[in-house]
N, C-alpha and C. Protein backbone atom coordinates (compact mmCIF):
# COMPACT_ATOMS: atom_id res chain seq x y z
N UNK A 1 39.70 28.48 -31.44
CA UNK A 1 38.89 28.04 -32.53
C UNK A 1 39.31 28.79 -33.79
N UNK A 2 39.42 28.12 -34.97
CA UNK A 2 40.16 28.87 -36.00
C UNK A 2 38.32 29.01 -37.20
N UNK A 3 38.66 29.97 -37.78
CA UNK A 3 37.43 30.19 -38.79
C UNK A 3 38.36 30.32 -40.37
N UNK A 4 37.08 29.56 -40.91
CA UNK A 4 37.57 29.08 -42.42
C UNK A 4 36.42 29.70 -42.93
N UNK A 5 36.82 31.10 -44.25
CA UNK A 5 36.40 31.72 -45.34
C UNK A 5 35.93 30.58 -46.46
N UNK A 6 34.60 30.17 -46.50
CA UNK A 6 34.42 29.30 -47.03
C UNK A 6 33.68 29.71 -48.40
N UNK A 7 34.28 29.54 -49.84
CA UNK A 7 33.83 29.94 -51.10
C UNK A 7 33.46 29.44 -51.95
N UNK A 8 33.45 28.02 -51.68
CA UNK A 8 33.20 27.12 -52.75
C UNK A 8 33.39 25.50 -52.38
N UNK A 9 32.58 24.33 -52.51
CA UNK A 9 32.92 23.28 -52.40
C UNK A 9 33.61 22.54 -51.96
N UNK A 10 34.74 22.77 -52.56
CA UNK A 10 36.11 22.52 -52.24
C UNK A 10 36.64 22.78 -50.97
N UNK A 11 37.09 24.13 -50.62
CA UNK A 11 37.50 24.73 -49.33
C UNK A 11 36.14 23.97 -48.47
N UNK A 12 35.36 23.83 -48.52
CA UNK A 12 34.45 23.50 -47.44
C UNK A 12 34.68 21.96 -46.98
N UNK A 13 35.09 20.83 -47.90
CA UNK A 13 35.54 19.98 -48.05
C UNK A 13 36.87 19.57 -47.78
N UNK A 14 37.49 20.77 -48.08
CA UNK A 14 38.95 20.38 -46.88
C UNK A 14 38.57 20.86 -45.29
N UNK A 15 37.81 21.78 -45.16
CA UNK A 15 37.66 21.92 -43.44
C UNK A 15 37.03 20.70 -43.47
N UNK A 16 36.09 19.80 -43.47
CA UNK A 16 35.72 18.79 -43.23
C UNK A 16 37.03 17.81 -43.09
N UNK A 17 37.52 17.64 -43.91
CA UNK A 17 38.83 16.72 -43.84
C UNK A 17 39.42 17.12 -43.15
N UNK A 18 39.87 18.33 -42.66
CA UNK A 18 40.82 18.37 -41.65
C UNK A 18 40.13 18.51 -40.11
N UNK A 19 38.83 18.75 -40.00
CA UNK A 19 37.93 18.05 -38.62
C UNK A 19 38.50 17.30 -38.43
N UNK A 20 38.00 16.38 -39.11
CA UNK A 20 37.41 15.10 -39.37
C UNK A 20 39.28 14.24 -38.84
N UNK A 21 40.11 14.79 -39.54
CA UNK A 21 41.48 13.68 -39.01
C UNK A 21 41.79 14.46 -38.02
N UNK A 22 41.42 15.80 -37.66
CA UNK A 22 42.16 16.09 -35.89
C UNK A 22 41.56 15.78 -35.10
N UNK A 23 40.35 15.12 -35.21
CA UNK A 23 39.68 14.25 -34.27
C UNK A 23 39.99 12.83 -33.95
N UNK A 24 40.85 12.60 -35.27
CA UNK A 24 41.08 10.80 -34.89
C UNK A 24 40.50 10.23 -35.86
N UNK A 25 39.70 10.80 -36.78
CA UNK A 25 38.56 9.74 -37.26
C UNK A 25 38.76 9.32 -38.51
N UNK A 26 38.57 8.36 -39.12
CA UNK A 26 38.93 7.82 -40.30
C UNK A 26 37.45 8.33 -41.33
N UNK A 27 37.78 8.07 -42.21
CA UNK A 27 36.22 8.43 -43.40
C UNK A 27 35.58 7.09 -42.97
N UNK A 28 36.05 5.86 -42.39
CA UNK A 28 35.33 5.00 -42.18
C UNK A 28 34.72 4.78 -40.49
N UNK A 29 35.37 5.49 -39.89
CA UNK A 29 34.58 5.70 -38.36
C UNK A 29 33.66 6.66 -38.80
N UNK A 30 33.85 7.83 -39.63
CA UNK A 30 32.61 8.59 -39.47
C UNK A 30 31.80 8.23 -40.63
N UNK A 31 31.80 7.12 -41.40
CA UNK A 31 31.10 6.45 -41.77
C UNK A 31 29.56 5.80 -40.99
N UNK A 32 30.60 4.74 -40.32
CA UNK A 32 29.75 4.33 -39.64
C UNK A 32 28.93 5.04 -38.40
N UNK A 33 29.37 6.70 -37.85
CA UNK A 33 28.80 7.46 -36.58
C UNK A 33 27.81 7.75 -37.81
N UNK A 34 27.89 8.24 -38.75
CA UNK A 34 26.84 9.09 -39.49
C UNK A 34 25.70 8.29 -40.46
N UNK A 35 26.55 7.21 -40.72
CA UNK A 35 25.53 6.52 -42.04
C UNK A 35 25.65 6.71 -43.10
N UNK A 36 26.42 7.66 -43.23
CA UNK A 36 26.79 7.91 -44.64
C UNK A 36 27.79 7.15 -45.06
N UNK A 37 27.29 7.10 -46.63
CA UNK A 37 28.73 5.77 -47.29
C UNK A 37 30.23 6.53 -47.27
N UNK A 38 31.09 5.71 -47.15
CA UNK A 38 32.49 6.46 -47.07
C UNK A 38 32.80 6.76 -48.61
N UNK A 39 32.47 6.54 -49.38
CA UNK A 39 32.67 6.98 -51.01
C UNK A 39 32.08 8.63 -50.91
N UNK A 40 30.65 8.94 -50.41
CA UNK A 40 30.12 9.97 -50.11
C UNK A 40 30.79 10.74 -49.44
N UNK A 41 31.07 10.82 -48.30
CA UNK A 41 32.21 10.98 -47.59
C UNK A 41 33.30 11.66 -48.30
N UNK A 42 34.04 10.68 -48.79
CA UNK A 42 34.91 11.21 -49.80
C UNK A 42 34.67 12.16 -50.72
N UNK A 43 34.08 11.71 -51.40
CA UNK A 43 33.79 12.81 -52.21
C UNK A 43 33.42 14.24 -52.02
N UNK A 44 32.45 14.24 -50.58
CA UNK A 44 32.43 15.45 -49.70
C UNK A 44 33.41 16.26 -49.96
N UNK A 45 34.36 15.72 -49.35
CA UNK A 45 35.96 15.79 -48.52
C UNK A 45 36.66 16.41 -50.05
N UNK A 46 36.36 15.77 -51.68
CA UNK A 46 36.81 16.20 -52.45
C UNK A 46 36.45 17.64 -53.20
N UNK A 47 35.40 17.96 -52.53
CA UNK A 47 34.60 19.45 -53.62
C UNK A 47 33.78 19.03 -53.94
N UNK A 48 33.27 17.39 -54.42
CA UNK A 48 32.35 17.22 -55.59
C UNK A 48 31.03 18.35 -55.33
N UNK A 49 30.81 19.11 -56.22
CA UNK A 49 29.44 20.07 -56.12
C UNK A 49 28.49 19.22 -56.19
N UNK A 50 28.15 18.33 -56.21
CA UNK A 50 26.71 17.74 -56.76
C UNK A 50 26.43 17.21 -55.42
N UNK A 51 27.57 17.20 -54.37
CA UNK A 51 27.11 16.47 -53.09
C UNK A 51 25.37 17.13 -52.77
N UNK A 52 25.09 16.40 -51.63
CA UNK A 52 23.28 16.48 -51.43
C UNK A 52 23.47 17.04 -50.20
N UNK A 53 23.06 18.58 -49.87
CA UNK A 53 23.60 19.42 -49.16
C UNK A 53 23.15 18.99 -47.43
N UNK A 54 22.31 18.10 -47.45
CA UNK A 54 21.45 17.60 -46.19
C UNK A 54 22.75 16.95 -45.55
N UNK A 55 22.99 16.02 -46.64
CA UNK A 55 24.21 15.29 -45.76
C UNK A 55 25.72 16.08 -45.30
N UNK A 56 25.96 16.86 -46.35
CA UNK A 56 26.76 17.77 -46.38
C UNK A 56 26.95 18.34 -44.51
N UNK A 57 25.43 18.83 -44.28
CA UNK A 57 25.27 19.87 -43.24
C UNK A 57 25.04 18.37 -42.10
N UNK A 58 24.50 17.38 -42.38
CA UNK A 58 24.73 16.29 -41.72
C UNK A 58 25.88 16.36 -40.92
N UNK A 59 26.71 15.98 -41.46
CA UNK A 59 28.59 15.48 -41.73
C UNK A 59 29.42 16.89 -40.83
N UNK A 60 28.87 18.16 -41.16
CA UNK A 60 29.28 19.19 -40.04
C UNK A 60 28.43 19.28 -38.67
N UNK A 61 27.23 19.16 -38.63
CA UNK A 61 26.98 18.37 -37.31
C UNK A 61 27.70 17.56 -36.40
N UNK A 62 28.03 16.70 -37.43
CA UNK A 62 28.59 15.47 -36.14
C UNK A 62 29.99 15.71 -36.16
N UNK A 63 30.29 16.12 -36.46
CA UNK A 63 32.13 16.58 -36.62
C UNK A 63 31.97 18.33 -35.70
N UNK A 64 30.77 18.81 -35.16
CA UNK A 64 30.69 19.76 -34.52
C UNK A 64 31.10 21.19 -35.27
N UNK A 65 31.00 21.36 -36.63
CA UNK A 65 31.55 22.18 -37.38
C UNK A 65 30.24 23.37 -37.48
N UNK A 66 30.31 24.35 -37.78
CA UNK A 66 29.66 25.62 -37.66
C UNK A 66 29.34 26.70 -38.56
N UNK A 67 28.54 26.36 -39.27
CA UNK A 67 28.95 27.58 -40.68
C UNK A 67 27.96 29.11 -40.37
N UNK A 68 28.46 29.73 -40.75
CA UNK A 68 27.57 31.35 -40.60
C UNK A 68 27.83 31.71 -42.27
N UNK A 69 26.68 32.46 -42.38
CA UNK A 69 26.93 33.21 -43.23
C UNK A 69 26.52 34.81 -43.06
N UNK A 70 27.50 35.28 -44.29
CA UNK A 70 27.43 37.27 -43.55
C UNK A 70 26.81 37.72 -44.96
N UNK A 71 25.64 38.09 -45.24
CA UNK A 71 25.47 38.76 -46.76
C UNK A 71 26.18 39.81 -46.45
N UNK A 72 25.89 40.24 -47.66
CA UNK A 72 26.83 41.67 -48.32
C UNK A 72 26.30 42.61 -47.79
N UNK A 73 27.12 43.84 -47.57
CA UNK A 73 26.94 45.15 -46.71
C UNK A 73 25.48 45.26 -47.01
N UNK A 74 25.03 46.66 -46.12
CA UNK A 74 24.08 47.47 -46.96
C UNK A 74 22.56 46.48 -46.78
N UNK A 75 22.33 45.17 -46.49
CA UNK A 75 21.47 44.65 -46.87
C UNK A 75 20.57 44.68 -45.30
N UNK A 76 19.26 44.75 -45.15
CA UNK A 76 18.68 44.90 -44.33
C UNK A 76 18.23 43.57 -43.48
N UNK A 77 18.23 43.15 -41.88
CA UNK A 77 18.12 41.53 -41.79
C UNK A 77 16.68 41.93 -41.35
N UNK A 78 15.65 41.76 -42.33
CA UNK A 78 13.94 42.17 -42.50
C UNK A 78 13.60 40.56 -42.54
């Protein structure tokens, strides 16, 4: 399993794209598994920031994708 440093939009949007085609799947098969429009999709896949983060985290669901996040040192998990 490989892990992707994810910083911004963009990079998060190419791990999606590259799921997404080593699985086989077109923006229009996982169109239709998810419901989401393939323009959306795309645009995902492009960085757009304004994407609507539900679907966003949608779209790594079904593509089985996994995000963690690590805050910064020092910080207490209270």
């Amino acid at each position: 399993m490989s892990t992707y440093t994810i910083t911004d939009a963009a990079s998060l949007g190419a791990v999606l794209r590259r799921t997404r085609k080593s699985l086989g799947l077109t923006q229009e098969t996982l169109s239709l598994q998810t419901g989401i429009s393939r323009p959306t999709i795309r645009s995902i896949e492009q960085g757009k920031e304004t994407a609507h983060l539900g679907l966003v985290l949608q779209i790594c669901r079904d593509l089985g994708v996994t995000l963690e996040a690590t805050p910064p040192e020092g910080l207490n998990d209270k």
